[in-house]
N, C-alpha and C. Protein backbone atom coordinates (compact mmCIF):
# COMPACT_ATOMS: atom_id res chain seq x y z
N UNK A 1 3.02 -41.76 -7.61
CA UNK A 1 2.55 -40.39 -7.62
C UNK A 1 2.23 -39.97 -6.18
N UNK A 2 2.36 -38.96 -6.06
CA UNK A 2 1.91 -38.41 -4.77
C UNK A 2 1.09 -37.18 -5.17
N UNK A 3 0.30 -36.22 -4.07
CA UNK A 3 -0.77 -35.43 -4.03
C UNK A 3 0.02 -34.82 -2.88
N UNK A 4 -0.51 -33.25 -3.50
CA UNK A 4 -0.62 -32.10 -2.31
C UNK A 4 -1.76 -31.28 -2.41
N UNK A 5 -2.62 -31.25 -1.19
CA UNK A 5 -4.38 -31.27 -1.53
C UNK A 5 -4.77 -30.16 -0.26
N UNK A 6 -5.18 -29.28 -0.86
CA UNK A 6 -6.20 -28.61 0.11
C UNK A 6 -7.64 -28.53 0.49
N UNK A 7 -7.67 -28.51 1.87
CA UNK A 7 -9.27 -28.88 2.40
C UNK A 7 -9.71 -27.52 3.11
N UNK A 8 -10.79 -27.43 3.31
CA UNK A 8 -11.53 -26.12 3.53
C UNK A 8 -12.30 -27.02 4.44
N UNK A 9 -12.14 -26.30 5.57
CA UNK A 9 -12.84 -27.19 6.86
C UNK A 9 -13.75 -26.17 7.32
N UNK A 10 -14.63 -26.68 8.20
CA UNK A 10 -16.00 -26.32 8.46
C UNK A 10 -15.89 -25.01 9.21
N UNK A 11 -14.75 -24.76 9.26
CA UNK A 11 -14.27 -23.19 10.29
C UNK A 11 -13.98 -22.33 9.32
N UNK A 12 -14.02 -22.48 7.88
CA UNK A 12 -13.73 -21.72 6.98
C UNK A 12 -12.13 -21.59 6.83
N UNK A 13 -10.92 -22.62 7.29
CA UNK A 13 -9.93 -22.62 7.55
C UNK A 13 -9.25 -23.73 6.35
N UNK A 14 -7.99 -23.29 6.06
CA UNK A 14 -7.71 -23.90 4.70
C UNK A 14 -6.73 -25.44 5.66
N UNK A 15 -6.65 -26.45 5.14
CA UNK A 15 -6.04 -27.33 5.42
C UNK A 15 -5.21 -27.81 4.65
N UNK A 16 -3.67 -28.33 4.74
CA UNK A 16 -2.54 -28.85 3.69
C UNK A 16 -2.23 -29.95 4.24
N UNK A 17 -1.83 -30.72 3.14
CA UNK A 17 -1.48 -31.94 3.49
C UNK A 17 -1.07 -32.82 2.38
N UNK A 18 0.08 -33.54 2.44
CA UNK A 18 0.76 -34.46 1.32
C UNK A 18 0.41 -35.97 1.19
N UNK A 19 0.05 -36.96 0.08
CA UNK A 19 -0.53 -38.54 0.49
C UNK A 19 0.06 -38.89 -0.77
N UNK A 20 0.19 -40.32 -0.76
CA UNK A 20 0.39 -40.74 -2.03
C UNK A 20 -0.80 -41.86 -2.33
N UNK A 21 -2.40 -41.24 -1.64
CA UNK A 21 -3.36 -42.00 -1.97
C UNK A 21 -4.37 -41.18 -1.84
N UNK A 22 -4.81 -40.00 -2.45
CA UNK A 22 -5.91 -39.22 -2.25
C UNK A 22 -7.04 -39.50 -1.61
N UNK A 23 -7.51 -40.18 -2.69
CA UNK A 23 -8.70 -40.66 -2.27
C UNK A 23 -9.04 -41.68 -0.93
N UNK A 24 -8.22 -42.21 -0.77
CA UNK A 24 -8.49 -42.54 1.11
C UNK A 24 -7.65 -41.91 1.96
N UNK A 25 -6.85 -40.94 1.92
CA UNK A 25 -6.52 -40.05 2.93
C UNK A 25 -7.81 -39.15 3.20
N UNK A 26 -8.75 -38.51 2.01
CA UNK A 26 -9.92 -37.36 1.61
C UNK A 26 -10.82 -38.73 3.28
N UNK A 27 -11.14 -40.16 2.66
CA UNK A 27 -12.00 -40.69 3.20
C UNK A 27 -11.58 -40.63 4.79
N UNK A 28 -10.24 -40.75 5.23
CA UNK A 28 -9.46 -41.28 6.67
C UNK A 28 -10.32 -39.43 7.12
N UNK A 29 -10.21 -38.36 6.30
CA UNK A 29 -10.30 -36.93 7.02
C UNK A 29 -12.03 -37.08 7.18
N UNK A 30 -12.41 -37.65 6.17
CA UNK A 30 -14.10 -37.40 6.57
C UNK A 30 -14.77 -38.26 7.67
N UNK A 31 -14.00 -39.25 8.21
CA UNK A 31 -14.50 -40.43 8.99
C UNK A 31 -13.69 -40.23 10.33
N UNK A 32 -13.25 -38.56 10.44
CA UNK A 32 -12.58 -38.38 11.50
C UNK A 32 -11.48 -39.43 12.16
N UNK A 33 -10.76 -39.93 11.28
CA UNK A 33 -9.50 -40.52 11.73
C UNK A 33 -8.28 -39.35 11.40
N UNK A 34 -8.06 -38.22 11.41
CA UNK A 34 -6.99 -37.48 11.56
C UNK A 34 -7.83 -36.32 13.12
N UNK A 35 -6.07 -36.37 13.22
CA UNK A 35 -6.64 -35.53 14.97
C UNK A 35 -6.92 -33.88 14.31
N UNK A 36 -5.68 -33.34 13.25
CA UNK A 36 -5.91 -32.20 13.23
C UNK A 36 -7.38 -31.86 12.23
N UNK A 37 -8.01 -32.60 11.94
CA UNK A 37 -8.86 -32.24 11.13
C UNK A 37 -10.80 -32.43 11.65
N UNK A 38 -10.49 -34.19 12.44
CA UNK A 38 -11.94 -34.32 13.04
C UNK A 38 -12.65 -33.73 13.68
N UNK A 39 -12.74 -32.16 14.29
CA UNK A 39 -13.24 -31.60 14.78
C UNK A 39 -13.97 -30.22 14.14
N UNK A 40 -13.64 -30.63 12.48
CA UNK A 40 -14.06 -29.76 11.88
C UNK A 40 -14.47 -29.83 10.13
N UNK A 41 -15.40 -31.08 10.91
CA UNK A 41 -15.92 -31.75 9.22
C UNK A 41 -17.44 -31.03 9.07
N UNK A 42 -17.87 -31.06 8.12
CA UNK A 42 -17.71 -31.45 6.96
C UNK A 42 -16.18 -31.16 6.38
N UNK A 43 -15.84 -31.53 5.74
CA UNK A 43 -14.75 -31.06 4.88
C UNK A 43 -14.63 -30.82 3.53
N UNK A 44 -14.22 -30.38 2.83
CA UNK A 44 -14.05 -29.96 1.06
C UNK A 44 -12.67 -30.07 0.77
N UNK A 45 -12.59 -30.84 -0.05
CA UNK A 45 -11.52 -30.67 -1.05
C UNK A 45 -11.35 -30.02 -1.76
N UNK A 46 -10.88 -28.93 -2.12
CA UNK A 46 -10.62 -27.80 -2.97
C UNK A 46 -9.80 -27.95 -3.36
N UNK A 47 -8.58 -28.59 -3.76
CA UNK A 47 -7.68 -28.24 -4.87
C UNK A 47 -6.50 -29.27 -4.63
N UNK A 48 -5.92 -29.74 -5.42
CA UNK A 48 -4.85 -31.06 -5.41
C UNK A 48 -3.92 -30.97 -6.67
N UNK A 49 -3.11 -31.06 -6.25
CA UNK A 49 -1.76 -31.13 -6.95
C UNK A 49 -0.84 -32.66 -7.53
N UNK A 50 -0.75 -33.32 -8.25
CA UNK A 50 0.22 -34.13 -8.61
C UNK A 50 2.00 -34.30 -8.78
N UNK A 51 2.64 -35.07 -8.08
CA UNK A 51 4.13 -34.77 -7.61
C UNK A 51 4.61 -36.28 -8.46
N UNK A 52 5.35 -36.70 -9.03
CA UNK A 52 6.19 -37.64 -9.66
C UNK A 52 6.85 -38.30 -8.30
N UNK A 53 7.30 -37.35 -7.48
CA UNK A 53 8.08 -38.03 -6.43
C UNK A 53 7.91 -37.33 -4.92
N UNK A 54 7.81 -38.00 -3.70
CA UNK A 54 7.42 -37.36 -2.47
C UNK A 54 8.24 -36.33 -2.17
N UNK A 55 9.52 -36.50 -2.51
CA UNK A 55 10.29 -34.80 -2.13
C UNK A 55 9.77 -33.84 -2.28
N UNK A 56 9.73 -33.89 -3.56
CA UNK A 56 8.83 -32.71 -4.32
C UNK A 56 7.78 -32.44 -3.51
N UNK A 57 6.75 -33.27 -3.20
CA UNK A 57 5.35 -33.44 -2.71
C UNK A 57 5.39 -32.32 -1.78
N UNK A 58 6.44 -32.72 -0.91
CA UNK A 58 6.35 -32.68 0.87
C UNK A 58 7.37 -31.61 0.80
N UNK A 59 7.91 -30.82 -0.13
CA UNK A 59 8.57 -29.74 -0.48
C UNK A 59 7.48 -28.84 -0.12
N UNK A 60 6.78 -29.04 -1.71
CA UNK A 60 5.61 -27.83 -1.90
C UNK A 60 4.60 -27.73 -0.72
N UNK A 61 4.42 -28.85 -0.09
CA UNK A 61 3.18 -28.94 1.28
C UNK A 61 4.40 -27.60 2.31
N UNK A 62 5.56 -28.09 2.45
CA UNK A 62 6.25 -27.09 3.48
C UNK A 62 6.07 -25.67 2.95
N UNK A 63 6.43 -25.56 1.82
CA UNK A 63 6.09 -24.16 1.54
C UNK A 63 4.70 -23.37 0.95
N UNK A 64 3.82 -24.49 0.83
CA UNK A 64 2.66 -23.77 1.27
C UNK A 64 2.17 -23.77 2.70
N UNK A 65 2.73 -23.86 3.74
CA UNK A 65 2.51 -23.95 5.08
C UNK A 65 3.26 -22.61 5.57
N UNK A 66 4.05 -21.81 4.51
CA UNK A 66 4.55 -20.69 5.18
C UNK A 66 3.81 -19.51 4.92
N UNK A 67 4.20 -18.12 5.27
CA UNK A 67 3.70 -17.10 5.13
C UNK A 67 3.70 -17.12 3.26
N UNK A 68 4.54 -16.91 2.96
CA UNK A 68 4.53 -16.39 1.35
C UNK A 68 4.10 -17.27 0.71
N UNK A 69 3.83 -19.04 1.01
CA UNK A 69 3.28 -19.98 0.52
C UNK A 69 1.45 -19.38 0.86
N UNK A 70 1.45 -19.38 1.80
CA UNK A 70 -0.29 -18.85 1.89
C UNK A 70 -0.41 -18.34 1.35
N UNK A 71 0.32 -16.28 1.27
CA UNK A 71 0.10 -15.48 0.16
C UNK A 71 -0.22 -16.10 -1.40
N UNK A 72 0.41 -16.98 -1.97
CA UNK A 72 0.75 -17.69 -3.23
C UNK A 72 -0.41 -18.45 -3.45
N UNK A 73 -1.34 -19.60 -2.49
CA UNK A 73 -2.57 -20.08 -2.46
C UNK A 73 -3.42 -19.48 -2.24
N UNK A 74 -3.42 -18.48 -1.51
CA UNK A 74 -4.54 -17.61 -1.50
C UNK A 74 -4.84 -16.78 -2.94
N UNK A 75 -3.88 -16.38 -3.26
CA UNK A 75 -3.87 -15.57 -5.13
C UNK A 75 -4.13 -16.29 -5.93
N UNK A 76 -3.37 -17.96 -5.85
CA UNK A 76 -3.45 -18.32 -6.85
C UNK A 76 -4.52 -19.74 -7.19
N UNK A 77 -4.38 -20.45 -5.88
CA UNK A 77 -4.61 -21.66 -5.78
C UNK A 77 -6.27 -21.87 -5.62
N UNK A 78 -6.74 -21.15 -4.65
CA UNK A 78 -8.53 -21.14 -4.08
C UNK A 78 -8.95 -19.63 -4.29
């Protein structure tokens, strides 16, 4: 299984990102081992998705990283 998970970082800024281990990727972001994220913990997990297979995963992470993907999480997702 894989995960596509959004974080709400301490700037009020939404964060995306694809793992096929939630729960210690969530721990690697809170213990400031990711560059784009340690500078803006606390962090929240707000919302996660389940994928059968990483294509898929790392599909949906690309297109929520675009304009009409934001539009789409912003309406629908948080």
């Amino acid at each position: 299984m894989y995960f596509v998970y959004l974080l709400k970082l301490s700037n009020n800024k939404i964060y995306t990102g694809s793992t096929p281990d939630i729960k210690n990727r969530i721990n690697e972001h809170n213990q400031g081992f990711c560059e784009s994220t340690k500078n803006f913990r606390p962090l929240k997990l707000i919302w996660h998705c389940v994928f059968n297979d990483r294509l898929s995963a790392r599909r949906f992470e690309a297109y929520l990283k675009t304009g009409s993907g934001q539009a789409f999480r912003n309406k629908h997702l948080i």
